[in-house]
Protein backbone atom coordinates (compact mmCIF):
# COMPACT_ATOMS: atom_id res chain seq x y z
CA UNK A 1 130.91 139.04 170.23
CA UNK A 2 129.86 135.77 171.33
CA UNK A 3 129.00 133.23 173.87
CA UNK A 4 127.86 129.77 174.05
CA UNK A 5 125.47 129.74 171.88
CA UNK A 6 124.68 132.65 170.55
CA UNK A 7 127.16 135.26 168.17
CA UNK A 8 126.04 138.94 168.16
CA UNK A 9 126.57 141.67 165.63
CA UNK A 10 126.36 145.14 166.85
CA UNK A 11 126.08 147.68 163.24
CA UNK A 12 127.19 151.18 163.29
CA UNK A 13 124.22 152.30 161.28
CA UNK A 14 120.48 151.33 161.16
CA UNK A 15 118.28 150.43 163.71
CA UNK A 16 115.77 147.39 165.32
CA UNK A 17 116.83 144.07 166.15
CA UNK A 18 117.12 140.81 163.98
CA UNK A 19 117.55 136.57 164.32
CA UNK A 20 118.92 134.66 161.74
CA UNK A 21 118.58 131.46 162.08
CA UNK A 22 120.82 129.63 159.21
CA UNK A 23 120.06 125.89 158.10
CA UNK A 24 123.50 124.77 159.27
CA UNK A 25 122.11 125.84 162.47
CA UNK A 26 118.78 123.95 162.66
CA UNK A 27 117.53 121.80 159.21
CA UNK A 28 114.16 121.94 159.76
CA UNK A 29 112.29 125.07 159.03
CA UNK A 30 110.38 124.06 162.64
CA UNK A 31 113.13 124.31 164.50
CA UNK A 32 114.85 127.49 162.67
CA UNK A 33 111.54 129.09 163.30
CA UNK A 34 111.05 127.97 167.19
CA UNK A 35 114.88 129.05 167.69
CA UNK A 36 113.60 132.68 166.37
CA UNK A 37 110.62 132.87 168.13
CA UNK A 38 112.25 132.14 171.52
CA UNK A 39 115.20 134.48 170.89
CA UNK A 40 112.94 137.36 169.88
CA UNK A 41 111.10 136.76 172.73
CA UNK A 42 114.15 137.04 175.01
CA UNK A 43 115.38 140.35 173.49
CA UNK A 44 111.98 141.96 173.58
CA UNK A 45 112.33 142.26 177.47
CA UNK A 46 116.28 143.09 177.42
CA UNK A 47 117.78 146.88 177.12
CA UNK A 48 118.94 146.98 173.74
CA UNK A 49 121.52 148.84 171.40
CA UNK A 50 120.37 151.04 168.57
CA UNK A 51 120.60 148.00 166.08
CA UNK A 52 121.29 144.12 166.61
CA UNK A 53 121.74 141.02 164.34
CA UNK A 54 121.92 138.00 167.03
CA UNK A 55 122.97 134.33 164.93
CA UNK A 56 122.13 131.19 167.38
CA UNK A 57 124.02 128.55 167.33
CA UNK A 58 122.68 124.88 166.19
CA UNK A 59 123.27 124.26 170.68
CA UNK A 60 120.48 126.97 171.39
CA UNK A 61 117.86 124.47 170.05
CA UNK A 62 118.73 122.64 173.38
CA UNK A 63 118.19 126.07 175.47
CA UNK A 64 115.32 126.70 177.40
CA UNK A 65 113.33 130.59 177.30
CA UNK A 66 115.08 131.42 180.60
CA UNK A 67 118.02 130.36 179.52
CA UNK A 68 118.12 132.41 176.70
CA UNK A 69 117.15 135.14 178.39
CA UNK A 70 120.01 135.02 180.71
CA UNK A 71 122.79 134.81 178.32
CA UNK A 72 121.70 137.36 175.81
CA UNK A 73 121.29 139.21 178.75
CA UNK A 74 125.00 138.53 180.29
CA UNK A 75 126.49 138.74 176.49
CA UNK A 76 125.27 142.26 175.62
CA UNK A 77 125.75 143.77 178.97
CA UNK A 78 129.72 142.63 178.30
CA UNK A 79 129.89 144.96 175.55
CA UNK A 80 126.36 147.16 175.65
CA UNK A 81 127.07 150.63 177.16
């Protein structure tokens, strides 16, 4: 599933919560990293599935904290029962 910026990966198995952040997405290791940080951040205070992989998009650089918040939020209560 996806949104604007952001693709999610719900697995079947395993469990806790991961951001990968690919070079495509953000050259410098700065940015990569501040993209992470922020989008941990966000999911930390959201109600999350068993196990998710979330993959920003190079846009989410632009996004602000709330922002982020909001659409992870919106995105996984689509398809997060």
């Amino acid at each position: 599933m996806s949104s604007e910026h952001f693709s999610v990966v719900i697995p079947t198995e395993g469990r806790g919560y991961a951001v990968v952040v690919s070079k495509k997405a953000a050259r410098l290791s700065v940015t990569r990293h501040r993209i992470k940080r922020r989008t941990l951040a966000a999911l930390r205070t959201l109600d999350l599935p068993q196990a998710i992989i979330v993959f920003p998009r190079a846009s989410a650089s632009s996004v602000s904290y709330q922002d982020t918040q909001t659409e992870l939020a919106a995105l996984l209560s689509k398809n997060h029962h």
